[in-house]
Protein backbone atom coordinates (compact mmCIF):
# COMPACT_ATOMS: atom_id res chain seq x y z
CA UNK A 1 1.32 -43.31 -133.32
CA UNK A 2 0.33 -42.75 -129.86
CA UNK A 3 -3.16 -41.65 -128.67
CA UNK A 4 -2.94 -39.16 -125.40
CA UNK A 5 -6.20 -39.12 -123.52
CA UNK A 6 -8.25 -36.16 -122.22
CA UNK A 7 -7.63 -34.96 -119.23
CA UNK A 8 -11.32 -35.40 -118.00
CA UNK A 9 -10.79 -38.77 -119.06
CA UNK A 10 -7.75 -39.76 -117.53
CA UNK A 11 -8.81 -38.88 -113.95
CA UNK A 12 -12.38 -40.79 -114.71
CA UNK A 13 -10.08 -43.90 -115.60
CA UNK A 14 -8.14 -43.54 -112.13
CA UNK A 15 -11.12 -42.95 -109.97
CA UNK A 16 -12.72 -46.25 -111.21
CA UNK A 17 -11.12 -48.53 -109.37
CA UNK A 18 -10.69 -46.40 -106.42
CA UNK A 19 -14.36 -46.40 -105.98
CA UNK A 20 -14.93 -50.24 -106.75
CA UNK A 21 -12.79 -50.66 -103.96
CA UNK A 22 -14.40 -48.40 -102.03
CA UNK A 23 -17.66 -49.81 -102.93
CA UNK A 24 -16.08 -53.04 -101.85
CA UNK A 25 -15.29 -52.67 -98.51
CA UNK A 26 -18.39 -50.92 -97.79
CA UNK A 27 -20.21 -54.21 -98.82
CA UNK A 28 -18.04 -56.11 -96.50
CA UNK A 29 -17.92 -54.11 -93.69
CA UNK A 30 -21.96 -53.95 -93.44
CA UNK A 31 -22.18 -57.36 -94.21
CA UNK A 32 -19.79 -58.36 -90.99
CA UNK A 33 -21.49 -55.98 -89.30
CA UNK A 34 -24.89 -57.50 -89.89
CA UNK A 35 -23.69 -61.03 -89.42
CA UNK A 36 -22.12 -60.06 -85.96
CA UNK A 37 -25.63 -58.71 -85.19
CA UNK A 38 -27.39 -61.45 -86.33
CA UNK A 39 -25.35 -64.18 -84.33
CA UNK A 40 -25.47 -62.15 -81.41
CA UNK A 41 -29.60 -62.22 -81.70
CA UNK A 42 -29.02 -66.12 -82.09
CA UNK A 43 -26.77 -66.72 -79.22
CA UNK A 44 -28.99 -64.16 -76.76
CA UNK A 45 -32.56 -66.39 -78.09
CA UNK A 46 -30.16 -69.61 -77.81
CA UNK A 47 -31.07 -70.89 -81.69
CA UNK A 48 -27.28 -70.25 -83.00
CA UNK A 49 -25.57 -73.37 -84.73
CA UNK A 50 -22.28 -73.82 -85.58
CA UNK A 51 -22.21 -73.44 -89.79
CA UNK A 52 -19.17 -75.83 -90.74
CA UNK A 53 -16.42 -73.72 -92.86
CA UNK A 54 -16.04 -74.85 -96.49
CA UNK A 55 -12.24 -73.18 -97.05
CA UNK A 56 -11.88 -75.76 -100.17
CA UNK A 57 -14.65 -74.16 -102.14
CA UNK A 58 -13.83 -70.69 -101.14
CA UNK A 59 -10.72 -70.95 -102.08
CA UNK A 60 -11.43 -72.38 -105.45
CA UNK A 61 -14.05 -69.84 -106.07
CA UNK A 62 -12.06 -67.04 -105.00
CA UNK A 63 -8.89 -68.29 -106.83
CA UNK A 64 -10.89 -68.63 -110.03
CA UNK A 65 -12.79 -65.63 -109.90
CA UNK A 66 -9.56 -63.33 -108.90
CA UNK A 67 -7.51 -65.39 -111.59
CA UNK A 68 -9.68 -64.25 -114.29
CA UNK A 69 -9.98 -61.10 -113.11
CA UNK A 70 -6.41 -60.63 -112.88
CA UNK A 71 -5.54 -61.89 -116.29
CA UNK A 72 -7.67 -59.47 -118.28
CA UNK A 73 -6.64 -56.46 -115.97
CA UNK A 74 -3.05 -57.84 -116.98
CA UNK A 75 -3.62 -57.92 -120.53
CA UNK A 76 -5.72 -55.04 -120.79
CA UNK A 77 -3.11 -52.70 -119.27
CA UNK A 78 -0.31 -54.22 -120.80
CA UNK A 79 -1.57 -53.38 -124.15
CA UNK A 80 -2.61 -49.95 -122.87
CA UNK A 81 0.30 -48.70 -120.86
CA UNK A 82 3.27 -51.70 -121.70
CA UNK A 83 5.64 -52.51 -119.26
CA UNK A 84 4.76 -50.13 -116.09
CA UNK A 85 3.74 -49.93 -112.84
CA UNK A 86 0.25 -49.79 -114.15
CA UNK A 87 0.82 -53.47 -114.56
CA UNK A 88 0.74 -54.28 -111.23
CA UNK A 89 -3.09 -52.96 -110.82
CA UNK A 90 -3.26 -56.82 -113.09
CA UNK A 91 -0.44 -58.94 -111.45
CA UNK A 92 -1.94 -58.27 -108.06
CA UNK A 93 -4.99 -60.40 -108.44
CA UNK A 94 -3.42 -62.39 -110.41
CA UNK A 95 -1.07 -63.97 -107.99
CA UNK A 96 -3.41 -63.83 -105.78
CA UNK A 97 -6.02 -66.14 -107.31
CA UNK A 98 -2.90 -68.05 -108.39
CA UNK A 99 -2.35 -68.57 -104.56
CA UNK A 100 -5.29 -69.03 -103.82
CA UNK A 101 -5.59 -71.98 -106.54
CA UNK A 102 -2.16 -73.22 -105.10
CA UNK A 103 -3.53 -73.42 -101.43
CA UNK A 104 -6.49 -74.93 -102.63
CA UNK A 105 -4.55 -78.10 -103.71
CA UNK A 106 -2.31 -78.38 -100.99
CA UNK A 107 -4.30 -77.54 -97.45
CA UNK A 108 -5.33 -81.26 -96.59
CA UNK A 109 -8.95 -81.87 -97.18
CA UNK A 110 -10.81 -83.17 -93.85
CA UNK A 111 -12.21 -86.46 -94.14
CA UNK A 112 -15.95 -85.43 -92.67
């Protein structure tokens, strides 16, 4: 027995990741912009520092974080649509956190 959705419903459900993304790179582009800004300001008034680049822990926390975010996208649509290309809104993230984890282990860690 298969349940068919509403029409009103089925475009809501397509439109919400759309705008998360959308959200998304809003929030990122603002936030470079504002960081550009604010090292500029630094570097004119001479106080700018060098911040050292942790890519270990970003990588874990994005890796995690995009794992598990991935997996229950996965899940979720495979139980909702099956085997489709709906599937890949899931996989996506979830080789890419996979990566992510995988890079983690192997980029050699600096002895600072």
């Amino acid at each position: 027995m298969t349940t068919s959705l509403i029409p009103a419903a089925q475009i809501i459900i397509s439109i919400i990741p759309i705008v998360g993304i959308v959200f998304g790179f809003i929030i990122i582009f603002f936030y470079l912009l504002w960081k550009h800004r604010q090292i500029s300001l630094q570097i004119k008034t001479g106080t700018f520092h060098q911040v050292k680049y942790n890519i270990h822990m970003f990588s874990l926390l994005a890796g995690i974080l995009l794992t598990n975010i991935g997996s229950v996208l996965t899940i979720l649509f495979a139980l909702i649509e099956g085997i489709s290309y709906t599937l890949l809104g899931g996989l996506i993230p979830l080789v890419c956190g996979i990566s992510l984890l995988i890079f983690q282990k192997l980029y050699p860690k600096n002895k600072d």
